[in-house]
N, C-alpha and C. Protein backbone atom coordinates (compact mmCIF):
# COMPACT_ATOMS: atom_id res chain seq x y z
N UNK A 1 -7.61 65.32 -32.90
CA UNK A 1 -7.00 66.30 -32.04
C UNK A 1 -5.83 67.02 -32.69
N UNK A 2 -5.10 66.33 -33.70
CA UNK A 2 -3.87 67.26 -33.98
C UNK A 2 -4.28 68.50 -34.79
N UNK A 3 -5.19 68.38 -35.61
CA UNK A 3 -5.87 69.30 -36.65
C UNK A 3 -6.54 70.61 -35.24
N UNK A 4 -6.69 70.30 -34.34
CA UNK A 4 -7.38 70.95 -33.59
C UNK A 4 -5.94 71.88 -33.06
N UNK A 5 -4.72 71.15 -32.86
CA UNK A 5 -3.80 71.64 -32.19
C UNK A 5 -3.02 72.81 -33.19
N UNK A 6 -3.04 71.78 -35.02
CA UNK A 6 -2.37 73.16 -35.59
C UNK A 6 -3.26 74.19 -35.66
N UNK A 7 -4.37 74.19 -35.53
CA UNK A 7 -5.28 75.90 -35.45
C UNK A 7 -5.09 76.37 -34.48
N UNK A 8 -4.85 75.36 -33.88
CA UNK A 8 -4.66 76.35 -32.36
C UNK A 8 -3.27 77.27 -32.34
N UNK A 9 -1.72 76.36 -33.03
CA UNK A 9 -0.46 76.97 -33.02
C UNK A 9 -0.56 78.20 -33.83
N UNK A 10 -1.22 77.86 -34.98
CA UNK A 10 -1.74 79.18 -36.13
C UNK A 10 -2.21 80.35 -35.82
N UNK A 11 -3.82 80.44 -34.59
CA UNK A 11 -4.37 80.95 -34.48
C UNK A 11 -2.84 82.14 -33.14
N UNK A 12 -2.42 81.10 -32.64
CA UNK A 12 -1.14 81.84 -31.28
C UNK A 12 -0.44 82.70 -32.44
N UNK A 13 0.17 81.94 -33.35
CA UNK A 13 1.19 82.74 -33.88
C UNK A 13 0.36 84.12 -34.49
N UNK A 14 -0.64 84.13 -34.79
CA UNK A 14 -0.95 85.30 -35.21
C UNK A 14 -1.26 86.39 -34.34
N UNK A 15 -1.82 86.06 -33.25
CA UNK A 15 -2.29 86.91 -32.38
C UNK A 15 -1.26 87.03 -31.28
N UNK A 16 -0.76 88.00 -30.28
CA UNK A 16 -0.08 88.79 -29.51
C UNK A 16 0.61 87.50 -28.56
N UNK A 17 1.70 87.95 -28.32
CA UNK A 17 2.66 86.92 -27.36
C UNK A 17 1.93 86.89 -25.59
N UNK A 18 1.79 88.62 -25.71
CA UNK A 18 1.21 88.91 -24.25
C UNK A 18 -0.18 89.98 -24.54
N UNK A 19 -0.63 90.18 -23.56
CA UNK A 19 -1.83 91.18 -23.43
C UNK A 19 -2.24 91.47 -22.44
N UNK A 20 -2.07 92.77 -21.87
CA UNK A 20 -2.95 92.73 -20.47
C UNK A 20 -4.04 94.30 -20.38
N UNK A 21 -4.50 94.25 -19.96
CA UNK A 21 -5.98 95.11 -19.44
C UNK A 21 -6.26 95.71 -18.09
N UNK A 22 -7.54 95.66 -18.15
CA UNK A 22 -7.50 96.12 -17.05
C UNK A 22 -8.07 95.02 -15.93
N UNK A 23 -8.72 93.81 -16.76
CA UNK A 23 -8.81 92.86 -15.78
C UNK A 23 -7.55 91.76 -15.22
N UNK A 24 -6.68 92.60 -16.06
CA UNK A 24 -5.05 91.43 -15.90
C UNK A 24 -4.27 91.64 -16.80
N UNK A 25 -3.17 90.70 -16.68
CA UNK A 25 -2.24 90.54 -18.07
C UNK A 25 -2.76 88.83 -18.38
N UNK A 26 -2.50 88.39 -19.83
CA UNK A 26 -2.39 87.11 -20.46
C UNK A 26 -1.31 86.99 -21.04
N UNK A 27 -0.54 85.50 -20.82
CA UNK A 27 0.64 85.19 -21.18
C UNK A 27 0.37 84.18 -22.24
N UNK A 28 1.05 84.02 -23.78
CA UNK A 28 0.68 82.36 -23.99
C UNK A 28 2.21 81.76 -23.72
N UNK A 29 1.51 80.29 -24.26
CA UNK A 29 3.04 79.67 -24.77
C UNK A 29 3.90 79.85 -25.63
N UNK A 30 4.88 79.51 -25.45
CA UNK A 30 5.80 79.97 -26.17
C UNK A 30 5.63 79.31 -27.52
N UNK A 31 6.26 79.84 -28.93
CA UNK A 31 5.36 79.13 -29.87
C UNK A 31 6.21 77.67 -30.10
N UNK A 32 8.00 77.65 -29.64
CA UNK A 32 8.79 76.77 -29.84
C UNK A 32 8.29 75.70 -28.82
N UNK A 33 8.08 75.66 -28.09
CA UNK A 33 6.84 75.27 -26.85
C UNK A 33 5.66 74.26 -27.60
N UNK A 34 4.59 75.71 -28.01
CA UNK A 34 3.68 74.98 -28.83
C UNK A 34 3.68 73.50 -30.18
N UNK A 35 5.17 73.87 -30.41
CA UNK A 35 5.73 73.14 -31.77
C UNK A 35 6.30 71.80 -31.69
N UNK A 36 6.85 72.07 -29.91
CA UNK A 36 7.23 70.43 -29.36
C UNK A 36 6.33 70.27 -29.31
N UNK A 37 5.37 70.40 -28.46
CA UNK A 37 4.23 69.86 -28.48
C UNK A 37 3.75 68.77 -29.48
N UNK A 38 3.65 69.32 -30.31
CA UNK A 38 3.04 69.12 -31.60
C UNK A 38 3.80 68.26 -32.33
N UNK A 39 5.09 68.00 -32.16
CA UNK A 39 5.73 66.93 -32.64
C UNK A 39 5.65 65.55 -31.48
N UNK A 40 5.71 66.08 -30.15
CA UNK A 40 5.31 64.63 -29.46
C UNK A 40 4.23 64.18 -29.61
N UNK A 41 2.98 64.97 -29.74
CA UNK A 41 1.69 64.22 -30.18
C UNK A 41 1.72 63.53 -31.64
N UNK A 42 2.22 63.86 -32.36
CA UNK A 42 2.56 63.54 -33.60
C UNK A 42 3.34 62.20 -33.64
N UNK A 43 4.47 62.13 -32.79
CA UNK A 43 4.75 60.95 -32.23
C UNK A 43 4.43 60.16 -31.60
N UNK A 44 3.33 60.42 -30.90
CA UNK A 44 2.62 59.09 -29.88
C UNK A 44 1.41 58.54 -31.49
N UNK A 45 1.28 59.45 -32.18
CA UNK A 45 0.19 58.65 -33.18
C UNK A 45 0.61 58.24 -33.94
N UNK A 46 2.24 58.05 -33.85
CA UNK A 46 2.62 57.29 -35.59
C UNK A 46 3.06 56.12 -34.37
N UNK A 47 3.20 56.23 -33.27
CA UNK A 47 3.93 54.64 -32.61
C UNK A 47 2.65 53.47 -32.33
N UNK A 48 1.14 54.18 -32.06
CA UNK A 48 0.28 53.82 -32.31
C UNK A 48 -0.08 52.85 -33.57
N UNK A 49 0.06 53.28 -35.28
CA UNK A 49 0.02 53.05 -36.11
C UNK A 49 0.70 51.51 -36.42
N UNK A 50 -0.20 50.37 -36.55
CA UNK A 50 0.41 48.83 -36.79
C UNK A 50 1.50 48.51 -37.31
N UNK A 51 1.90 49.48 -38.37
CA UNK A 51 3.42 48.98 -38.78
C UNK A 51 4.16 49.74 -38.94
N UNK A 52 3.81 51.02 -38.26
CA UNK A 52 4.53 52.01 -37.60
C UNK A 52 5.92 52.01 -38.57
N UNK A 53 5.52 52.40 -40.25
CA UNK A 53 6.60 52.79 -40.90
C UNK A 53 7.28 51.99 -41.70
N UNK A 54 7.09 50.29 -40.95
CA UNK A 54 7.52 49.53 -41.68
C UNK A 54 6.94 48.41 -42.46
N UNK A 55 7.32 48.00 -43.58
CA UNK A 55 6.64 46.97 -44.48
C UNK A 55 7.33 45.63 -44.28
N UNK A 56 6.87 44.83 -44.28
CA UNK A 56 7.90 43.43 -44.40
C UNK A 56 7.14 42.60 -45.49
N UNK A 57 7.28 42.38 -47.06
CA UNK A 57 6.94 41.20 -47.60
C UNK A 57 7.64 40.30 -48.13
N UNK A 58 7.22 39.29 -48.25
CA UNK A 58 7.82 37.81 -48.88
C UNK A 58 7.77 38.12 -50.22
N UNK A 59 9.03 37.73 -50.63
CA UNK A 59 8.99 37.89 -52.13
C UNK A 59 9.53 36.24 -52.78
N UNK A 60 8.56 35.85 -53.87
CA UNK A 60 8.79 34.92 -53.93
C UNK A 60 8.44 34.88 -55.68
N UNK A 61 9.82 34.26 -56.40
CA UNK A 61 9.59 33.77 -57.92
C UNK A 61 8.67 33.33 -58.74
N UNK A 62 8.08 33.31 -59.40
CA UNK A 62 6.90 32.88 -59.86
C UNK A 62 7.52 31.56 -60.31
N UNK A 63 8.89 31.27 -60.64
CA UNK A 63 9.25 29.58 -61.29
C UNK A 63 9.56 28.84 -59.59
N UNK A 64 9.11 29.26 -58.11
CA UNK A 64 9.43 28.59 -57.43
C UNK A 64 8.05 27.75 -56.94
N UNK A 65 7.42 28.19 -57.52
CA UNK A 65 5.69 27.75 -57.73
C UNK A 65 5.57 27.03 -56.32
């Protein structure tokens, strides 16, 4: 889903903030909007992630055999 979300922020930023016709106007989101977004999803999948950043190993001497 996130790969889906930056085409999606990409595809906004390029194309028109607003637009309207004759069947209406279209508003999007805002792109600072779109960008939180995109950092809280970004954050729910790294808290997901098992060690979520961190390493813990035992380090141990080879003369403590």
């Amino acid at each position: 889903m996130p790969d889906d979300l930056k085409h999606e922020i990409r595809e906004n930023a390029v194309g028109p903030a607003k637009a309207s016709g004759d069947a209406g106007s279209v508003e999007q989101h805002k792109l600072t909007d779109q960008i939180a977004a995109d950092k809280h999803l970004a954050g729910k999948d790294a808290v997901r992630k098992p060690n979520r950043g961190l390493r813990f190993n035992k380090i141990v001497p080879p003369s403590a055999g």
